[in-house]
PDB file of N, CA and C in Angstrom:
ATOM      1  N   UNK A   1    -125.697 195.878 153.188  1.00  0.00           N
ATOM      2  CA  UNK A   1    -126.727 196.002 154.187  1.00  0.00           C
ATOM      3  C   UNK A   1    -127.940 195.171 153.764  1.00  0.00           C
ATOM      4  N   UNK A   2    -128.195 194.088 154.538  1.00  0.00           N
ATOM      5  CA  UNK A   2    -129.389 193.719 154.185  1.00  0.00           C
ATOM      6  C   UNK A   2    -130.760 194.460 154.737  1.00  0.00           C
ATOM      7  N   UNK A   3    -131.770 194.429 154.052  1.00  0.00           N
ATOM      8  CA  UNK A   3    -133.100 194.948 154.107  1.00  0.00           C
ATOM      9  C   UNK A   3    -134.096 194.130 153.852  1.00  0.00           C
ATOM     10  N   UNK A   4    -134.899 194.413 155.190  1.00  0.00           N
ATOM     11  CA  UNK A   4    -136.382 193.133 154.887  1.00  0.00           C
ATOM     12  C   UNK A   4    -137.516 194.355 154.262  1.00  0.00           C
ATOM     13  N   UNK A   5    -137.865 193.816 153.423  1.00  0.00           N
ATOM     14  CA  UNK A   5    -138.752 194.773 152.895  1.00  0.00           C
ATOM     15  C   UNK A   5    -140.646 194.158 153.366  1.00  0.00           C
ATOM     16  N   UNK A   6    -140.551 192.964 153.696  1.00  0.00           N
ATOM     17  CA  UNK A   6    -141.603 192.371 153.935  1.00  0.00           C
ATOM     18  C   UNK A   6    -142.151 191.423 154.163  1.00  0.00           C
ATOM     19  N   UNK A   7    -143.313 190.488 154.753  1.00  0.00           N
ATOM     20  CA  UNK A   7    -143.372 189.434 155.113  1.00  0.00           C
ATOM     21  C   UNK A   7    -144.131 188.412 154.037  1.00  0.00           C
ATOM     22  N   UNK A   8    -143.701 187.417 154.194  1.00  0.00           N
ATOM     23  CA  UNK A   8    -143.899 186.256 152.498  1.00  0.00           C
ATOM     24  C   UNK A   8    -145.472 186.314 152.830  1.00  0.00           C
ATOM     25  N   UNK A   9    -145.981 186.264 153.909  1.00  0.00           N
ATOM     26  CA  UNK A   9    -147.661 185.803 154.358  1.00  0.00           C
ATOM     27  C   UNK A   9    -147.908 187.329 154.199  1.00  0.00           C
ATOM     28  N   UNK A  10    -147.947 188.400 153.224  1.00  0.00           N
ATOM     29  CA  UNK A  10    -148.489 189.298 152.833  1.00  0.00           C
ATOM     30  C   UNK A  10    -149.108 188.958 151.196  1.00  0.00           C
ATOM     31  N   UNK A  11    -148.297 187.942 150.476  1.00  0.00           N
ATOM     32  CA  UNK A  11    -148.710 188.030 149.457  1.00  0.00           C
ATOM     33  C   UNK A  11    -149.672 186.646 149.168  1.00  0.00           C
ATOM     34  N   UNK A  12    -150.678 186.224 148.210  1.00  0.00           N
ATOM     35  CA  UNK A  12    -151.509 185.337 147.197  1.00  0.00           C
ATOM     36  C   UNK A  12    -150.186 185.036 145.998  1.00  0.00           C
ATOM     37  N   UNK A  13    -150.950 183.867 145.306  1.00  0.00           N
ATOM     38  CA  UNK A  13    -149.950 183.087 144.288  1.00  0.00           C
ATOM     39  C   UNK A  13    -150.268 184.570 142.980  1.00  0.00           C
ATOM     40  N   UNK A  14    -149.046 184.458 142.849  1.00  0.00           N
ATOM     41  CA  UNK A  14    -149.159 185.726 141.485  1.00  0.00           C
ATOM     42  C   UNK A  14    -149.721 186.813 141.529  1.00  0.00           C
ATOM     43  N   UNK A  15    -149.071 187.381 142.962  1.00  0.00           N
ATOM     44  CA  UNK A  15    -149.259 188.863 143.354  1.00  0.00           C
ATOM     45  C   UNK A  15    -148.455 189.763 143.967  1.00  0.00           C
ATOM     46  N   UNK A  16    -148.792 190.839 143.870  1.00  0.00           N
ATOM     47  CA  UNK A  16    -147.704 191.906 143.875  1.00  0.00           C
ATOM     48  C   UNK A  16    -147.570 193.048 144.393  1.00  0.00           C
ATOM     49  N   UNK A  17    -146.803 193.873 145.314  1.00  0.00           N
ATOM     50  CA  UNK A  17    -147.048 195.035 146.344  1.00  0.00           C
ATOM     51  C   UNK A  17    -145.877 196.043 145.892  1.00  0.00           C
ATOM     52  N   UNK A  18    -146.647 197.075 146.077  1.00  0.00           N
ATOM     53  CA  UNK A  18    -145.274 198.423 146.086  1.00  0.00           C
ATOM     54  C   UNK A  18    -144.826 198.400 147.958  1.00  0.00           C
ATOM     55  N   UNK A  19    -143.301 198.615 147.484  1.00  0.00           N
ATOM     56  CA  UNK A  19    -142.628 198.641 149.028  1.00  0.00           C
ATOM     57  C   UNK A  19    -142.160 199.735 149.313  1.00  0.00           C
ATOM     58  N   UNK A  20    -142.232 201.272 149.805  1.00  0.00           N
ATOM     59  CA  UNK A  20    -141.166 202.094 149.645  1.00  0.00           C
ATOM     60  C   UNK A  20    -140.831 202.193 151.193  1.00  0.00           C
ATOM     61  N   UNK A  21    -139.254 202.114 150.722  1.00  0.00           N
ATOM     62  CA  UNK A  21    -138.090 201.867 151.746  1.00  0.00           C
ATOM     63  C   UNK A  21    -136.929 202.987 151.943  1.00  0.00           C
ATOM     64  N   UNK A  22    -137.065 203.905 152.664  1.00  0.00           N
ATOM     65  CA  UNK A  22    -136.199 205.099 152.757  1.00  0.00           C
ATOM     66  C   UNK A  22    -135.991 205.551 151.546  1.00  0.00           C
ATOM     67  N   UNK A  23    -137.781 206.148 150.796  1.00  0.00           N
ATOM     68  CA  UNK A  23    -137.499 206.762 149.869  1.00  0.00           C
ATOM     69  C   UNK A  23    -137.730 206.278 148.563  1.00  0.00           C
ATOM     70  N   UNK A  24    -137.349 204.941 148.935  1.00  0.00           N
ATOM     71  CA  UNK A  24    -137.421 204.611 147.021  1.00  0.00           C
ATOM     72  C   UNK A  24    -138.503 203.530 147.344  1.00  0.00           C
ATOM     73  N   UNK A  25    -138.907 203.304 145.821  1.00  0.00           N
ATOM     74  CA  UNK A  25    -140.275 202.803 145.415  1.00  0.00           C
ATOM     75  C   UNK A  25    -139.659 201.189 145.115  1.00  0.00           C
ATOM     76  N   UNK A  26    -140.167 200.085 145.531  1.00  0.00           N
ATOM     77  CA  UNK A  26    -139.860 198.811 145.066  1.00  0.00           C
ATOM     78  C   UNK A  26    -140.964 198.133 144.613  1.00  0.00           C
ATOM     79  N   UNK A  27    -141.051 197.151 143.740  1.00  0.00           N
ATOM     80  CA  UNK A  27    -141.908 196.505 143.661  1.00  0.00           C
ATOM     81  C   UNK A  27    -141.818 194.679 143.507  1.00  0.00           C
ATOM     82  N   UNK A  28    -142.341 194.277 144.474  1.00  0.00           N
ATOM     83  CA  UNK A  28    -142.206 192.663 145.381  1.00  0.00           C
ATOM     84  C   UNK A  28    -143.246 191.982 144.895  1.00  0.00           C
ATOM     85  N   UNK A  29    -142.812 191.235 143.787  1.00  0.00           N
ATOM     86  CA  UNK A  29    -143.895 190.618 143.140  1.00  0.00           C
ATOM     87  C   UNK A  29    -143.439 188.983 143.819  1.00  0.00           C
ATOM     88  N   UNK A  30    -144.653 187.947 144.068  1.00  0.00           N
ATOM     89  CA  UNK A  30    -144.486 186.579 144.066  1.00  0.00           C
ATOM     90  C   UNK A  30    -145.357 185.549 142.734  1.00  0.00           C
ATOM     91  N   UNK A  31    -144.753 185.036 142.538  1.00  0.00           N
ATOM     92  CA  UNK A  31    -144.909 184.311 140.664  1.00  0.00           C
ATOM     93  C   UNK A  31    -144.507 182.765 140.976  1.00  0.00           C
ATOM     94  N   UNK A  32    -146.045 181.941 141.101  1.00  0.00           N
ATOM     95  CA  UNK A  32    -145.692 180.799 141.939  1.00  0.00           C
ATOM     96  C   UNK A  32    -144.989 180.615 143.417  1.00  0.00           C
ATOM     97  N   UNK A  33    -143.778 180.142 143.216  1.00  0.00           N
ATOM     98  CA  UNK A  33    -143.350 180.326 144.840  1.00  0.00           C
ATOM     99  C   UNK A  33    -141.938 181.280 144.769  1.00  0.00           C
ATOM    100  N   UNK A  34    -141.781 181.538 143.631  1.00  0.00           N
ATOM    101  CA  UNK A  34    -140.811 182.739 143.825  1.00  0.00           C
ATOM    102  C   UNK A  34    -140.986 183.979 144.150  1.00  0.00           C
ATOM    103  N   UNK A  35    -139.420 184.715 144.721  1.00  0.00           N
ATOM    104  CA  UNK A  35    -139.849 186.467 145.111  1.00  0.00           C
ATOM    105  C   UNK A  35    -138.996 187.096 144.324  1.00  0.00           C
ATOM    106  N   UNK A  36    -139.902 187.811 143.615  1.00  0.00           N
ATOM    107  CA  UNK A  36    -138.515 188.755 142.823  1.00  0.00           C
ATOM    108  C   UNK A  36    -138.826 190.411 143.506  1.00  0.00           C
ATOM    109  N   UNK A  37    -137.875 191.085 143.598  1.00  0.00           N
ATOM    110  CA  UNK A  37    -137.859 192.746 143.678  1.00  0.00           C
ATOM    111  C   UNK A  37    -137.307 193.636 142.693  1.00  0.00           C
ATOM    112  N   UNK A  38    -137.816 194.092 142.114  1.00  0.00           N
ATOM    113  CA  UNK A  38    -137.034 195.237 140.984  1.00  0.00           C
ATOM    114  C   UNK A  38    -137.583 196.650 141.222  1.00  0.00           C
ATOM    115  N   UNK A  39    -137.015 197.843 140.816  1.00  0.00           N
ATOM    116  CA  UNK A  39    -137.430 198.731 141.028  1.00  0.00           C
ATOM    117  C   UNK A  39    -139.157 198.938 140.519  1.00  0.00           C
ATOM    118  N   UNK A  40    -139.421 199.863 140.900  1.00  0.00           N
ATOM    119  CA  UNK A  40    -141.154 199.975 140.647  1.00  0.00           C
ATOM    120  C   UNK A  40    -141.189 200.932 139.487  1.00  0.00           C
ATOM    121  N   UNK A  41    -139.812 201.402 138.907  1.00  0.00           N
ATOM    122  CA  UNK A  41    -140.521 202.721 138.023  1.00  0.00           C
ATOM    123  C   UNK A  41    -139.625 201.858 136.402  1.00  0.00           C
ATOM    124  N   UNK A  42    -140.661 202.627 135.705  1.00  0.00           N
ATOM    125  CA  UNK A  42    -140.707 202.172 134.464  1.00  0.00           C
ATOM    126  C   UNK A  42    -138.795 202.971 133.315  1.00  0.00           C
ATOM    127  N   UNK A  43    -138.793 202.004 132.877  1.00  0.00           N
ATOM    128  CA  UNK A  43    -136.828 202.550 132.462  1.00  0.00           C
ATOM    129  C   UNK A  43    -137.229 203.522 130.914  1.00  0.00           C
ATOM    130  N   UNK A  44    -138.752 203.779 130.782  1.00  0.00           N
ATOM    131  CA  UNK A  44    -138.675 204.507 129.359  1.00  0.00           C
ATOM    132  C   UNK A  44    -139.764 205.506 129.951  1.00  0.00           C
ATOM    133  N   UNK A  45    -140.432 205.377 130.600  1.00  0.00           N
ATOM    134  CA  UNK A  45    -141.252 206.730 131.275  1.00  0.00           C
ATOM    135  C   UNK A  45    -141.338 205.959 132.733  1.00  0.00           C
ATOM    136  N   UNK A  46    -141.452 207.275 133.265  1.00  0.00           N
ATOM    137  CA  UNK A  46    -141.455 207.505 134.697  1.00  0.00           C
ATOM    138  C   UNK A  46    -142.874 206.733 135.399  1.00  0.00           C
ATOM    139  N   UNK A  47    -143.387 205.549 134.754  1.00  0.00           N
ATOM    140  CA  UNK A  47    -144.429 205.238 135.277  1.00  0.00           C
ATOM    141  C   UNK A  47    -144.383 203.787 136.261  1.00  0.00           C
ATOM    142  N   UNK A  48    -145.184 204.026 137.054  1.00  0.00           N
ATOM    143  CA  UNK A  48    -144.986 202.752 138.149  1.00  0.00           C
ATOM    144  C   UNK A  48    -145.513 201.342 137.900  1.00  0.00           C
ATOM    145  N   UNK A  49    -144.594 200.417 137.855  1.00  0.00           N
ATOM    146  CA  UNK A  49    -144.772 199.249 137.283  1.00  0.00           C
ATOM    147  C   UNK A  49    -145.705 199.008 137.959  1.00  0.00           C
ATOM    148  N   UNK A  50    -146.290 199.073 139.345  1.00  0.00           N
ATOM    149  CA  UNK A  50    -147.104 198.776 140.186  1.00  0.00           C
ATOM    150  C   UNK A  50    -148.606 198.626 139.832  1.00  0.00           C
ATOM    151  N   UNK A  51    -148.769 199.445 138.741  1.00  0.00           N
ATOM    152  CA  UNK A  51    -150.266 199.378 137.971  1.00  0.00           C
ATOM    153  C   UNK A  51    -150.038 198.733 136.423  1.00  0.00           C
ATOM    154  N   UNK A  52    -149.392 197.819 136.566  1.00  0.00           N
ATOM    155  CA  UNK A  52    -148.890 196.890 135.509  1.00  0.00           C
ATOM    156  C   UNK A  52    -149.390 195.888 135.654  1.00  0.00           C
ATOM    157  N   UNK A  53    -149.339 194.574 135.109  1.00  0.00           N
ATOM    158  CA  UNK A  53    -149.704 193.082 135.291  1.00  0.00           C
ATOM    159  C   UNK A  53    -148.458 191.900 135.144  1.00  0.00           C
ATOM    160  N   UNK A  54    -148.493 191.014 136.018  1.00  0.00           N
ATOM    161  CA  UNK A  54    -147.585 190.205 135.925  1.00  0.00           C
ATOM    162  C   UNK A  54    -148.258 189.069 134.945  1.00  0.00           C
ATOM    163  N   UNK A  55    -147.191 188.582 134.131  1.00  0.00           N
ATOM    164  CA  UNK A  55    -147.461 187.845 133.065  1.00  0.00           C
ATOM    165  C   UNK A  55    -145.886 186.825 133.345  1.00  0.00           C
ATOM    166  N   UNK A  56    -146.359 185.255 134.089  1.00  0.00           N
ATOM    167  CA  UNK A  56    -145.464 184.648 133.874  1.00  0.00           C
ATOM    168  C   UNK A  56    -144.174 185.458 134.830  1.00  0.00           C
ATOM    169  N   UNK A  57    -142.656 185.077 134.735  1.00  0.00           N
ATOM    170  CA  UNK A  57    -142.215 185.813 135.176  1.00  0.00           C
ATOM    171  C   UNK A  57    -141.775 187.395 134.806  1.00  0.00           C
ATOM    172  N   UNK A  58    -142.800 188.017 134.149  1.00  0.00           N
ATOM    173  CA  UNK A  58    -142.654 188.955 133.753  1.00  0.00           C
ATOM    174  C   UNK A  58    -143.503 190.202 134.479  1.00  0.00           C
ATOM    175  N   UNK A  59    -142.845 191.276 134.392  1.00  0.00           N
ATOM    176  CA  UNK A  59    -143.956 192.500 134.437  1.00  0.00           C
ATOM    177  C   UNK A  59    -144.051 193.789 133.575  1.00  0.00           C
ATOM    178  N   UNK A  60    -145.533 194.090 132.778  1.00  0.00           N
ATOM    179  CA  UNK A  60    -146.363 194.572 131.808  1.00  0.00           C
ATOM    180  C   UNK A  60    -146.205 196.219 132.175  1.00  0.00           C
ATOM    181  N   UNK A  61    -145.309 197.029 131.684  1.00  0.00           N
ATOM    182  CA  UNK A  61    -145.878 198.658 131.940  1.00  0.00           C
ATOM    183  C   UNK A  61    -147.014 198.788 131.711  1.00  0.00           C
ATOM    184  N   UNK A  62    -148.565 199.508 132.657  1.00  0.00           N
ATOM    185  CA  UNK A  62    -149.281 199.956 132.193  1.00  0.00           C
ATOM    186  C   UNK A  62    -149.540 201.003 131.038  1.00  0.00           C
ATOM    187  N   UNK A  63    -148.274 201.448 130.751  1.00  0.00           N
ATOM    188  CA  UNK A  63    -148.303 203.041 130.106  1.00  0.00           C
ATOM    189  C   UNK A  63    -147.907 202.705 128.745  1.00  0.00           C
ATOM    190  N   UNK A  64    -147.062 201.697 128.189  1.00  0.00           N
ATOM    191  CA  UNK A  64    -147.166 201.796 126.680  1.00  0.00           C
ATOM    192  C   UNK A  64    -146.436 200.188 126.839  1.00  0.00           C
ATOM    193  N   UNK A  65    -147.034 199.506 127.479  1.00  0.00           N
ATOM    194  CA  UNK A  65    -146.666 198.082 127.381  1.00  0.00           C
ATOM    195  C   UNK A  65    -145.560 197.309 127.131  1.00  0.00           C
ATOM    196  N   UNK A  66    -144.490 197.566 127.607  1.00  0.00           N
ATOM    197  CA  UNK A  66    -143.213 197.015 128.089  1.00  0.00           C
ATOM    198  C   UNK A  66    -143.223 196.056 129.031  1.00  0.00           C
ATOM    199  N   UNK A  67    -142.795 195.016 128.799  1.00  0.00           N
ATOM    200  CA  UNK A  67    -142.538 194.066 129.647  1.00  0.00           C
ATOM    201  C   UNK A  67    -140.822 193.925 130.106  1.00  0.00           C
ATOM    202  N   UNK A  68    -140.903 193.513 131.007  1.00  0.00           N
ATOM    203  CA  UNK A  68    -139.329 193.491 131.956  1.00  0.00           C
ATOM    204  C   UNK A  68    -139.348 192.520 132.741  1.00  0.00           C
ATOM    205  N   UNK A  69    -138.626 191.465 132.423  1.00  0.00           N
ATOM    206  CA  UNK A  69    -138.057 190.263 133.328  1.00  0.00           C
ATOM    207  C   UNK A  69    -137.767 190.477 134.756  1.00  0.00           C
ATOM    208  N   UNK A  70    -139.170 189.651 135.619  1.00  0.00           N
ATOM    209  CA  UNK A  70    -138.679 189.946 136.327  1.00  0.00           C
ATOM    210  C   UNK A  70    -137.175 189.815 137.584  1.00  0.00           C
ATOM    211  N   UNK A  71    -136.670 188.152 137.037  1.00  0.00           N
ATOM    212  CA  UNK A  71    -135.155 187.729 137.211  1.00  0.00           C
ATOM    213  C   UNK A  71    -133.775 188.836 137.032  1.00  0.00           C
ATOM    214  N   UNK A  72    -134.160 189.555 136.089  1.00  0.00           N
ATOM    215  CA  UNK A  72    -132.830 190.158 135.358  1.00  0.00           C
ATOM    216  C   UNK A  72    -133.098 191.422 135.260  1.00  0.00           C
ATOM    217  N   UNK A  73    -134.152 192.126 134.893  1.00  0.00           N
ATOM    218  CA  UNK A  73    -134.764 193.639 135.075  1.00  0.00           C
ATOM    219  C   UNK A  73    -134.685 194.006 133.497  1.00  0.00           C
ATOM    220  N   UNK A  74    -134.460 192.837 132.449  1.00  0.00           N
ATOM    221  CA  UNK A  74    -134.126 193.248 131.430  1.00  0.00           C
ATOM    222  C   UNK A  74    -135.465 193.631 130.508  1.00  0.00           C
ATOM    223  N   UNK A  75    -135.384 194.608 129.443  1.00  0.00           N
ATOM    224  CA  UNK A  75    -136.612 195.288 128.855  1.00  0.00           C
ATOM    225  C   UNK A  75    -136.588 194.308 127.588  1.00  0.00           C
ATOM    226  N   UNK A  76    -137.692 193.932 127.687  1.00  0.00           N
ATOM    227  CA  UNK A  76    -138.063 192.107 126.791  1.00  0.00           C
ATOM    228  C   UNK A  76    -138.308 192.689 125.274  1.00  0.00           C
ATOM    229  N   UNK A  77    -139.192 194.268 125.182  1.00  0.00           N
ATOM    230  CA  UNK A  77    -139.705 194.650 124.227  1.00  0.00           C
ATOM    231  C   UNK A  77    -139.748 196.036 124.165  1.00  0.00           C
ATOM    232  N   UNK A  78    -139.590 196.960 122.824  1.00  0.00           N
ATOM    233  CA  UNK A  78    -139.599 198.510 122.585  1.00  0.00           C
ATOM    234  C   UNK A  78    -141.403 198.780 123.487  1.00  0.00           C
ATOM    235  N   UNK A  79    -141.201 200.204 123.454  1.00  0.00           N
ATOM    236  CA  UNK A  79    -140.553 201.607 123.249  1.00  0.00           C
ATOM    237  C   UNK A  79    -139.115 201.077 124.767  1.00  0.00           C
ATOM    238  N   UNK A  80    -139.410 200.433 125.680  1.00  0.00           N
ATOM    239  CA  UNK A  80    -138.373 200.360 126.595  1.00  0.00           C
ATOM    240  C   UNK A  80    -137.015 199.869 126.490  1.00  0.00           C
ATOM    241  N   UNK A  81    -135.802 200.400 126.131  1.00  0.00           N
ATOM    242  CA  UNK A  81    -134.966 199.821 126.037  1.00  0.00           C
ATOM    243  C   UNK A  81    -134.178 199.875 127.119  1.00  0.00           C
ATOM    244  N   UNK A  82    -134.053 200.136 127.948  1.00  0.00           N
ATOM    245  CA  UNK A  82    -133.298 199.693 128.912  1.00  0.00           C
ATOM    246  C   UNK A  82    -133.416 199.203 130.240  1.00  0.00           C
ATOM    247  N   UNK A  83    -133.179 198.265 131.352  1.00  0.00           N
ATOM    248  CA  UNK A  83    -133.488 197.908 132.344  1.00  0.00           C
ATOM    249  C   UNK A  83    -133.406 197.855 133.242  1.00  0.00           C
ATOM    250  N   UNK A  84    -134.567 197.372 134.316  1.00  0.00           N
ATOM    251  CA  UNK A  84    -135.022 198.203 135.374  1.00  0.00           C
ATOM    252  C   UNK A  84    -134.166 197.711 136.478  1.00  0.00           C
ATOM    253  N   UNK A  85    -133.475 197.809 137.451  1.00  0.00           N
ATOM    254  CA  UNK A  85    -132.675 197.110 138.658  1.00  0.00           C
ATOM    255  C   UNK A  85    -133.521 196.197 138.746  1.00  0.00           C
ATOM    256  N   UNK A  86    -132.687 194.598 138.892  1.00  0.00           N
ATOM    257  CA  UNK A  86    -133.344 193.356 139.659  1.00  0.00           C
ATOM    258  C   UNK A  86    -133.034 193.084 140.667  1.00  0.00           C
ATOM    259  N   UNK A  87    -133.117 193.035 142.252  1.00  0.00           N
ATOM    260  CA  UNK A  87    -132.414 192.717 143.215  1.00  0.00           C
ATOM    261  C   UNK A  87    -132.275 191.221 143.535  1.00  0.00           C
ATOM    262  N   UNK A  88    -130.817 190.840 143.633  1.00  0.00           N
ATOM    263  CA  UNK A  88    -131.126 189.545 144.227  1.00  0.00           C
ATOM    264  C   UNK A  88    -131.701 189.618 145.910  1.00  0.00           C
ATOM    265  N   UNK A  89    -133.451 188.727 145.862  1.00  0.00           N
ATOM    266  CA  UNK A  89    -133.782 188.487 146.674  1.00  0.00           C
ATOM    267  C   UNK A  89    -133.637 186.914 147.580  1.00  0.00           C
ATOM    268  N   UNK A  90    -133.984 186.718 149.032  1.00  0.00           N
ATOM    269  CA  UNK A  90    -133.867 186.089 149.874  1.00  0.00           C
ATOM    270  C   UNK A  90    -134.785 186.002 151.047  1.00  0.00           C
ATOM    271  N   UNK A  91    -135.094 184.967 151.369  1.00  0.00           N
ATOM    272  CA  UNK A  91    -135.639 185.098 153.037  1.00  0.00           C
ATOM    273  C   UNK A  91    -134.698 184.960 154.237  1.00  0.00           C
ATOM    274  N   UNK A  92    -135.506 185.876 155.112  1.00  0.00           N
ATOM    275  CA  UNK A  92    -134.818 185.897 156.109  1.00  0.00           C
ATOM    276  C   UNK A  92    -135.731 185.714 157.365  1.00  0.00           C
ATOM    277  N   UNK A  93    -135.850 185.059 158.377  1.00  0.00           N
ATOM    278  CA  UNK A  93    -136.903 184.982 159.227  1.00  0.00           C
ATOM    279  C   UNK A  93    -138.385 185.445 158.747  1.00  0.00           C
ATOM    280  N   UNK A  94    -139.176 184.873 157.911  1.00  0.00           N
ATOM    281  CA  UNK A  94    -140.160 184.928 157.204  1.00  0.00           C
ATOM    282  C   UNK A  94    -140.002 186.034 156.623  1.00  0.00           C
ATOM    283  N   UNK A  95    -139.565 186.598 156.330  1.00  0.00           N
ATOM    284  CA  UNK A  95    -139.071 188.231 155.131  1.00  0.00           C
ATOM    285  C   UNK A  95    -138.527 187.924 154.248  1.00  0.00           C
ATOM    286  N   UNK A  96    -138.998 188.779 153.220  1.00  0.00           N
ATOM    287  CA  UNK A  96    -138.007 189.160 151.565  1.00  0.00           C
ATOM    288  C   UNK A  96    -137.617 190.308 151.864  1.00  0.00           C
ATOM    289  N   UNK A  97    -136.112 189.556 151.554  1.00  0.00           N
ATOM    290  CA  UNK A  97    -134.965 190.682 151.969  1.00  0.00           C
ATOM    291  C   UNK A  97    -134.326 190.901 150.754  1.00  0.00           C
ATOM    292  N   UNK A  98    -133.449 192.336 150.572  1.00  0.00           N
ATOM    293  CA  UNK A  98    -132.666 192.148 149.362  1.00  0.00           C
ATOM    294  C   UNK A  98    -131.465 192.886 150.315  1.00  0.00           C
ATOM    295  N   UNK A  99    -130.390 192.850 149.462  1.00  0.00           N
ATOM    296  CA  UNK A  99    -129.219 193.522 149.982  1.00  0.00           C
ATOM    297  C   UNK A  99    -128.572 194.466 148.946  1.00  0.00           C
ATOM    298  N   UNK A 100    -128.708 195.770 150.048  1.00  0.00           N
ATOM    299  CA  UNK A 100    -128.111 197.214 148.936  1.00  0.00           C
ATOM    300  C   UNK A 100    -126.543 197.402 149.425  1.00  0.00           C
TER     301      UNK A 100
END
């Protein structure tokens, strides 16, 4: 099923929105001219990447500073070891879409 989660002319160069979509929390970062989507919650505490910072293609847990790729969802550095869903994203009639 594809899903538009949102329109590209919502975001600035190297910025980033929480999306929640029947329920679950996403977070739609753009990093230059790319779109990545990965889940919004943190894979070692329950905290929302959303009050994090993007660094490069990366994004910074606010809560004990984990960074997670945002391409791959992979956890770059401890206390987080494991990683967060990456969706492969796409446009679709001016939308970032991912498919669940």
């Amino acid at each position: 099923m594809i899903v538009p989660l949102c329109s590209k002319e919502d975001f600035t160069e190297n910025s980033m929105l929480e999306i929640v979509h029947d329920g679950h929390s996403y977070l739609v970062a753009k990093v230059e001219d790319e779109f990545f989507v990965v889940d919004n919650m943190c894979s070692h505490e329950d905290s929302e990447l959303i009050l994090g910072c993007l660094k490069d293609k990366t994004i910074k847990c606010s809560l004990h500073g984990s960074y997670f790729d945002l391409e791959t969802g992979e956890a770059l550095n401890e206390p987080a070891d494991e990683p967060i869903k990456a969706y492969k994203t796409f446009m679709k009639d001016n939308n970032i879409c991912i498919e669940l």
